[in-house]
Protein backbone atom coordinates (compact mmCIF):
# COMPACT_ATOMS: atom_id res chain seq x y z
CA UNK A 1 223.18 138.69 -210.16
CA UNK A 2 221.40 135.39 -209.52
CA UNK A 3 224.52 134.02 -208.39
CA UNK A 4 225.65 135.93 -206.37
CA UNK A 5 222.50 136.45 -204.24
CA UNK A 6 222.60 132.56 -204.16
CA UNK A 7 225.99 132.60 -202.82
CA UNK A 8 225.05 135.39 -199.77
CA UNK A 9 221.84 133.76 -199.10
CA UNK A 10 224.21 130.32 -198.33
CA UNK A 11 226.40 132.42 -196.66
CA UNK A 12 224.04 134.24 -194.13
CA UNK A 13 222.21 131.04 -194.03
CA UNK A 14 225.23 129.19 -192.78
CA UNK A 15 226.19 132.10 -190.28
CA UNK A 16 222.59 132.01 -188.95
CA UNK A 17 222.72 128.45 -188.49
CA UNK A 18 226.17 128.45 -186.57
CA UNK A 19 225.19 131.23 -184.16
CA UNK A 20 222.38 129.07 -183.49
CA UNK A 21 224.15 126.21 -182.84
CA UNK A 22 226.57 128.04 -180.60
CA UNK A 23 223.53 129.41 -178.65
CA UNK A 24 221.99 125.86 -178.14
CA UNK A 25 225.66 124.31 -177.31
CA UNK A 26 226.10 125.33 -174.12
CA UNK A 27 222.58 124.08 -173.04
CA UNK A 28 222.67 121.12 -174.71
CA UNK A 29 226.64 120.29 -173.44
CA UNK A 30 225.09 120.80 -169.63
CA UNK A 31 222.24 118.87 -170.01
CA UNK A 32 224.73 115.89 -171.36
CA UNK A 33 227.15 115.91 -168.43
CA UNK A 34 227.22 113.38 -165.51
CA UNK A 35 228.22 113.83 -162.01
CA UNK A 36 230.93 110.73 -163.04
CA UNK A 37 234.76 111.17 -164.14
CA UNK A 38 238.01 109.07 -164.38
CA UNK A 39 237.37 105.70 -166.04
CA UNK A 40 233.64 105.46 -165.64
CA UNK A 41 231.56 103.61 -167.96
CA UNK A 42 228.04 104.15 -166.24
CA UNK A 43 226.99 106.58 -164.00
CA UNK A 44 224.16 107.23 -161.81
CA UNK A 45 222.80 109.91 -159.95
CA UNK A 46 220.68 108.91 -157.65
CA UNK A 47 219.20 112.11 -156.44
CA UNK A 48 218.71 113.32 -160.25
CA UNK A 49 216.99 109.52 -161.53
CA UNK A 50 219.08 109.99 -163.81
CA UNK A 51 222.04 107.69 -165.42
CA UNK A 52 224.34 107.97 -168.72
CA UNK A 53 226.44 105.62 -170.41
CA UNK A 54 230.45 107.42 -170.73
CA UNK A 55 233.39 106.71 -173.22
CA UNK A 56 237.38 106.26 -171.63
CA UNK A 57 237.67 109.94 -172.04
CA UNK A 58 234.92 110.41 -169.43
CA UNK A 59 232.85 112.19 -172.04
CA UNK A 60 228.36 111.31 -171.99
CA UNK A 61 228.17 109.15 -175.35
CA UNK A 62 224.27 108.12 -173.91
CA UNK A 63 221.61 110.13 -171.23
CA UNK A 64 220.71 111.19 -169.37
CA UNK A 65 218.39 108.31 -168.93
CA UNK A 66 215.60 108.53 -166.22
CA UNK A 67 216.05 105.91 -163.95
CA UNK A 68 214.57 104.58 -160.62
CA UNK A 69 216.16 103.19 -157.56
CA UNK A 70 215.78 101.43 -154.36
CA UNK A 71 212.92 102.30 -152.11
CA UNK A 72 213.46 102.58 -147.85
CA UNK A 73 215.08 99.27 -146.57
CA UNK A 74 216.50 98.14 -149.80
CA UNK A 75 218.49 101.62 -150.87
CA UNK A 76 220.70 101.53 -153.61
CA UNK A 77 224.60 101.74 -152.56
CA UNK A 78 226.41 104.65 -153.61
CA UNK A 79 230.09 104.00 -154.46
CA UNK A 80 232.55 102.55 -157.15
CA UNK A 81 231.74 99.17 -159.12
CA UNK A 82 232.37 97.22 -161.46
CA UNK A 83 230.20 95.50 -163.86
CA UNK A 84 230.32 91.13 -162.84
CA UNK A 85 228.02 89.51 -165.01
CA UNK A 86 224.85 89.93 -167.64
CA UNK A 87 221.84 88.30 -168.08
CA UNK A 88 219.80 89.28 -171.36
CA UNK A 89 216.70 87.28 -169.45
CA UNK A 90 217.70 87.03 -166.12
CA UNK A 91 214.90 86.01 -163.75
CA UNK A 92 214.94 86.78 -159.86
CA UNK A 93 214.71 84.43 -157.76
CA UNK A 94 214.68 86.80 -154.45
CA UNK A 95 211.73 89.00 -156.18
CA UNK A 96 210.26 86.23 -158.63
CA UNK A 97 210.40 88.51 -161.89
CA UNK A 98 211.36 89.40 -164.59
CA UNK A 99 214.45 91.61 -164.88
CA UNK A 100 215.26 91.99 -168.75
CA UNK A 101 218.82 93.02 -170.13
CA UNK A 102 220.27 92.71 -166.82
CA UNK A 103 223.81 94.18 -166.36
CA UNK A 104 225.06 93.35 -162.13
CA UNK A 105 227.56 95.55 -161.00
CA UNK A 106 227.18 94.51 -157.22
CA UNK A 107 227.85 90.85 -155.29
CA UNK A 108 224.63 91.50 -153.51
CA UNK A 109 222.52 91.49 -157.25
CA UNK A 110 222.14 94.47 -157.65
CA UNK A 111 221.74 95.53 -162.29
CA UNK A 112 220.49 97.95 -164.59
CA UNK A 113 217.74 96.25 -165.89
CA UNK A 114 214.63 97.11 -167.62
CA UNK A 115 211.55 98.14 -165.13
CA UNK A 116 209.40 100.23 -164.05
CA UNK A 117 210.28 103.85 -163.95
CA UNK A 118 206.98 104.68 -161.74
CA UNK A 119 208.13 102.94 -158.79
CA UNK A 120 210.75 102.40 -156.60
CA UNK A 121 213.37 98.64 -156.94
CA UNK A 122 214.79 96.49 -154.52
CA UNK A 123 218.27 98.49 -154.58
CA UNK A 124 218.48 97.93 -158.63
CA UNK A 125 218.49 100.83 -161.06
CA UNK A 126 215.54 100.01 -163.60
CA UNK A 127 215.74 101.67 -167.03
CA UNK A 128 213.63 102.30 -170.21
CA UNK A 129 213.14 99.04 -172.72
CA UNK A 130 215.51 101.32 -174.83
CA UNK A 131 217.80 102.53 -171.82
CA UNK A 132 217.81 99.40 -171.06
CA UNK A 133 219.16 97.76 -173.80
CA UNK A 134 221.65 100.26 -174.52
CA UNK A 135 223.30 100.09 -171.48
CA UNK A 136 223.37 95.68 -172.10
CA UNK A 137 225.25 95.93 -175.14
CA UNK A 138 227.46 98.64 -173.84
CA UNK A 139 228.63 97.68 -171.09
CA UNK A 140 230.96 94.86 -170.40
CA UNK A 141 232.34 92.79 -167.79
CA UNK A 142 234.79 94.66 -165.25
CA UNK A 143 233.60 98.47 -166.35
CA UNK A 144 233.32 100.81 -163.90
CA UNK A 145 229.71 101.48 -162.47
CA UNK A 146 229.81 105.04 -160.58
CA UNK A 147 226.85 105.16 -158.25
CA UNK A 148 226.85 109.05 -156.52
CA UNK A 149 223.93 109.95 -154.08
């Protein structure tokens, strides 16, 4: 008799736990997805502050990510880019500071880079120390960076 209630205590404890799952998946799955398709590796919403990091599938695999962007006069482009160049220490010379775990996606200098998330950039998207490092040794040279408004 032991056994058996063993057994249907697994059982309705594994049915309680997958009907709780499937209750929290469709939550969770819209709180994952980006604004971004086709071949986009990053994407940013600029509306949202937010950004996520996206396999070749087009599927979130990191974010959202709360992000900040470019204040009045130095606005952050919207549009299709790819990523040029990093710079695990880059240093600016237009802005003189710091702009950690920089990833440029723009000719103009424009990166991800690590910042702060309480005020607005010169047209760059600043990032978490975490964020920020995720999305350095992510992304790579000549992925797509999907900026929407």
């Amino acid at each position: 008799m032991g056994k058996l209630r063993r057994i249907a205590g697994m059982v309705a404890g594994t049915a309680a736990l997958g009907a709780a799952a499937m209750v929290a998946a469709p939550a969770t799955a819209q709180a994952a997805s980006a604004p971004c398709g086709g071949e986009t590796a990053a994407c940013v919403d600029l509306s949202a502050n937010k950004a996520w990091i996206m396999d070749k599938n087009g599927n979130v695999t990191h974010g959202p990510v709360p992000i900040r962007s470019g204040k009045p006069g130095y606005e952050t482009p919207p549009g299709s880019f790819r990523v040029i160049w990093e710079d695990i220490d880059h240093w600016s010379q237009a802005f003189n500071g710091p702009m950690p775990y920089s990833v440029f996606f723009t000719d103009s200098g424009i990166a991800f880079h690590e910042g702060s998330l309480t005020s607005e950039s010169h047209g760059c998207i600043r990032l978490s120390h975490s964020a920020a490092k995720k999305f350095f040794y992510t992304l790579e040279p000549g992925n797509v960076v999907t900026v929407v408004p």
